[in-house]
C-alpha atoms as a PDB file:
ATOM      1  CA  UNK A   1     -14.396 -12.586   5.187  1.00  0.00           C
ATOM      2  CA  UNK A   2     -10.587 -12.237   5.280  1.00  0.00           C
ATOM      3  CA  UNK A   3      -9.544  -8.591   4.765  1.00  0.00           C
ATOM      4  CA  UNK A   4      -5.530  -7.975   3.592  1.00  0.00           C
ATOM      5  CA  UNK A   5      -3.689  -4.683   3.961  1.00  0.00           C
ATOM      6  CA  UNK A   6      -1.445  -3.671   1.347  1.00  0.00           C
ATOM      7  CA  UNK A   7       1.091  -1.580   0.096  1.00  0.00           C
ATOM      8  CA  UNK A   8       1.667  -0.341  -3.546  1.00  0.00           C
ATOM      9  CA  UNK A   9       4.465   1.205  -4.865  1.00  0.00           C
ATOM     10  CA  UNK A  10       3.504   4.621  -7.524  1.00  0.00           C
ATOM     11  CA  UNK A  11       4.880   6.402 -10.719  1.00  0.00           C
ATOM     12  CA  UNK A  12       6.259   9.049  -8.250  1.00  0.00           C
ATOM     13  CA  UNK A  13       8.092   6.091  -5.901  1.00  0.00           C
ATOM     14  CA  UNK A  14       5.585   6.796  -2.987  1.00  0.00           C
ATOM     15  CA  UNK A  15       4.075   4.008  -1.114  1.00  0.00           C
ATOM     16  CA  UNK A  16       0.231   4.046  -0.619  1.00  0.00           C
ATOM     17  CA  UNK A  17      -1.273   1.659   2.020  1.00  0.00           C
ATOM     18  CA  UNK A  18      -4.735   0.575   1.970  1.00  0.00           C
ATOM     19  CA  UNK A  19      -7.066  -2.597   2.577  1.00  0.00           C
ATOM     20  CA  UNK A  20      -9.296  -4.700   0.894  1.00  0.00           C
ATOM     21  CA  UNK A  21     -10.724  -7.893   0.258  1.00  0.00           C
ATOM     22  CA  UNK A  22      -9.549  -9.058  -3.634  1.00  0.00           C
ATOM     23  CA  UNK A  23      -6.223  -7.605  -3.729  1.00  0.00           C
ATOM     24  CA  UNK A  24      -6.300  -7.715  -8.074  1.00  0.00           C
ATOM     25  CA  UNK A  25      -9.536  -6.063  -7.896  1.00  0.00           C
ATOM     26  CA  UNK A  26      -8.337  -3.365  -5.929  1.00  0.00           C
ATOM     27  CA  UNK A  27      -4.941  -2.756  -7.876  1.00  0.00           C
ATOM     28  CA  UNK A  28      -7.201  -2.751 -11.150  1.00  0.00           C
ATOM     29  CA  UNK A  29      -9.589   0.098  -9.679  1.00  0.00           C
ATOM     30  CA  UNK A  30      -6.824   2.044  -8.613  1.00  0.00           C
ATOM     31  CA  UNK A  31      -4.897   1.754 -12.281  1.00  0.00           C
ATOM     32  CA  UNK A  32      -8.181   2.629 -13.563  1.00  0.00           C
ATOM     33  CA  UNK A  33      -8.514   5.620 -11.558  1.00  0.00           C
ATOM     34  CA  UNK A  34     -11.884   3.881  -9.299  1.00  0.00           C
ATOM     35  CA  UNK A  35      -9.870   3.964  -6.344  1.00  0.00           C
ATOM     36  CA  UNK A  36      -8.419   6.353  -3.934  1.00  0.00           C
ATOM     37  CA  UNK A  37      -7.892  10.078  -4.923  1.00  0.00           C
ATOM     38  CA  UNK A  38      -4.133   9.840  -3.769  1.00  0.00           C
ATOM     39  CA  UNK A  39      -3.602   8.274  -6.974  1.00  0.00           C
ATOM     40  CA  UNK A  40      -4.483  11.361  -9.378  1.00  0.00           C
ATOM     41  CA  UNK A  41      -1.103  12.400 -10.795  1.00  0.00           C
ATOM     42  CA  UNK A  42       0.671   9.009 -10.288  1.00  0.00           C
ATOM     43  CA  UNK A  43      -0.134   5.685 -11.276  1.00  0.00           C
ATOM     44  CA  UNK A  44       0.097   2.623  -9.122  1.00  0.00           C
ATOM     45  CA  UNK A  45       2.595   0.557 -10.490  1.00  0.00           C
ATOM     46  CA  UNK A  46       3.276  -2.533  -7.958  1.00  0.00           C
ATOM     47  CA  UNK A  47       1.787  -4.073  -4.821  1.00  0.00           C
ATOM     48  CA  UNK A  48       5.135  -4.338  -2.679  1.00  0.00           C
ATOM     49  CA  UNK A  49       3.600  -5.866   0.098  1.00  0.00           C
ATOM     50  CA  UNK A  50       0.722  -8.193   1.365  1.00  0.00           C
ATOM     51  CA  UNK A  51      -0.349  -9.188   4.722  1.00  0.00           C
ATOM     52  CA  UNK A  52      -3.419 -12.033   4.993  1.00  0.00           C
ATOM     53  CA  UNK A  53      -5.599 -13.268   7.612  1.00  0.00           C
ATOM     54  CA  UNK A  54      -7.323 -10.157   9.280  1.00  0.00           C
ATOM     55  CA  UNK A  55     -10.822  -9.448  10.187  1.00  0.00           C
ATOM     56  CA  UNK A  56     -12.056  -5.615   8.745  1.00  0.00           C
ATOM     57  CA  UNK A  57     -11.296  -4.556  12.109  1.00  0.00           C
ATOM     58  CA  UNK A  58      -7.388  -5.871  12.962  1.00  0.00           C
ATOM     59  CA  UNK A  59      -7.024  -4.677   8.841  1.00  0.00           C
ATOM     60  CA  UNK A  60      -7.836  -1.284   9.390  1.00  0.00           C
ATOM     61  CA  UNK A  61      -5.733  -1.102  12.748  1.00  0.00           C
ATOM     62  CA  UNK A  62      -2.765  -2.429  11.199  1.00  0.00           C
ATOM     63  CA  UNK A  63      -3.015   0.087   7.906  1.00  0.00           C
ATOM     64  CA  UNK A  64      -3.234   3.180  10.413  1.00  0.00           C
ATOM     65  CA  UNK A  65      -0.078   1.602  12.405  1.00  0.00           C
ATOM     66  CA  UNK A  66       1.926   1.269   8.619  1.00  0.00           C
ATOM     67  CA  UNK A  67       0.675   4.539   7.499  1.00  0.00           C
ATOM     68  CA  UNK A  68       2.273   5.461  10.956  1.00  0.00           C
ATOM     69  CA  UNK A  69       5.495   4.535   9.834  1.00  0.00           C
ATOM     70  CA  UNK A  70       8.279   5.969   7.954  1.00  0.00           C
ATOM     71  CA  UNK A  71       9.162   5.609   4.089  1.00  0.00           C
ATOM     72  CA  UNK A  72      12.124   3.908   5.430  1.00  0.00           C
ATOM     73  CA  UNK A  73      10.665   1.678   7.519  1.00  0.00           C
ATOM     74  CA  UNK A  74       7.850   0.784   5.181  1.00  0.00           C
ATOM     75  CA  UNK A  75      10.545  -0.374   2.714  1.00  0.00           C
ATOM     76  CA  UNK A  76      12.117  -2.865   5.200  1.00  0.00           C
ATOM     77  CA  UNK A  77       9.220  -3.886   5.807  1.00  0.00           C
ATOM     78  CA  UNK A  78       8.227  -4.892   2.360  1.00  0.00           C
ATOM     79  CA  UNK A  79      11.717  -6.189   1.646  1.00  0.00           C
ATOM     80  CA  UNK A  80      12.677  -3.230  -0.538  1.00  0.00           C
ATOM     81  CA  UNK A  81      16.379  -1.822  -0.113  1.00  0.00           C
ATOM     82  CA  UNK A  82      16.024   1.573   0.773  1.00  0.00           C
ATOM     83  CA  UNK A  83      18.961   4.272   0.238  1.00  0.00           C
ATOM     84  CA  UNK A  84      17.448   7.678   1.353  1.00  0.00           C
ATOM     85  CA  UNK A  85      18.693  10.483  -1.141  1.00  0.00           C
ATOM     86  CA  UNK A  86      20.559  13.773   0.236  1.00  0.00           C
ATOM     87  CA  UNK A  87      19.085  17.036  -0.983  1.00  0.00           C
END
């Protein structure tokens, strides 16, 4: 089975990064609130980034190393341009 690790972008412009199998079944449980809790209060709006061709085991290895990284980085690397905001 080919697992994919994703990234999705939500209603509050956080990035969530998970894994799964079916990439539109996954989006659709998380709109439909079947999915992870981080998605009470905010909605998933967009995958921004997909990356095919691992086994469960390299999948889950490479979500842990993206959650590892920063917002910033996690927009370059789904191709996003990034402009952090001063407080």
């Amino acid at each position: 089975m080919i697992w994919q690790v994703y990234i999705i972008r939500c209603s509050d412009n956080s990035f969530y990064t998970g894994i799964t199998t079916d990439i539109e079944r996954r989006f659709r449980q998380h709109r439909e609130g079947k999915g992870a809790r981080y998605f009470r209060g905010r909605n998933p709006l967009e995958v921004i980034y997909l990356e095919n061709g691992h086994t469960r085991s390299t999948a889950a290895k490479r979500e842990a190393a993206i959650k590892g990284l920063s917002r910033a980085e996690k927009a370059v690397l789904a191709g996003l341009a990034f402009k952090e905001t001063a407080p």
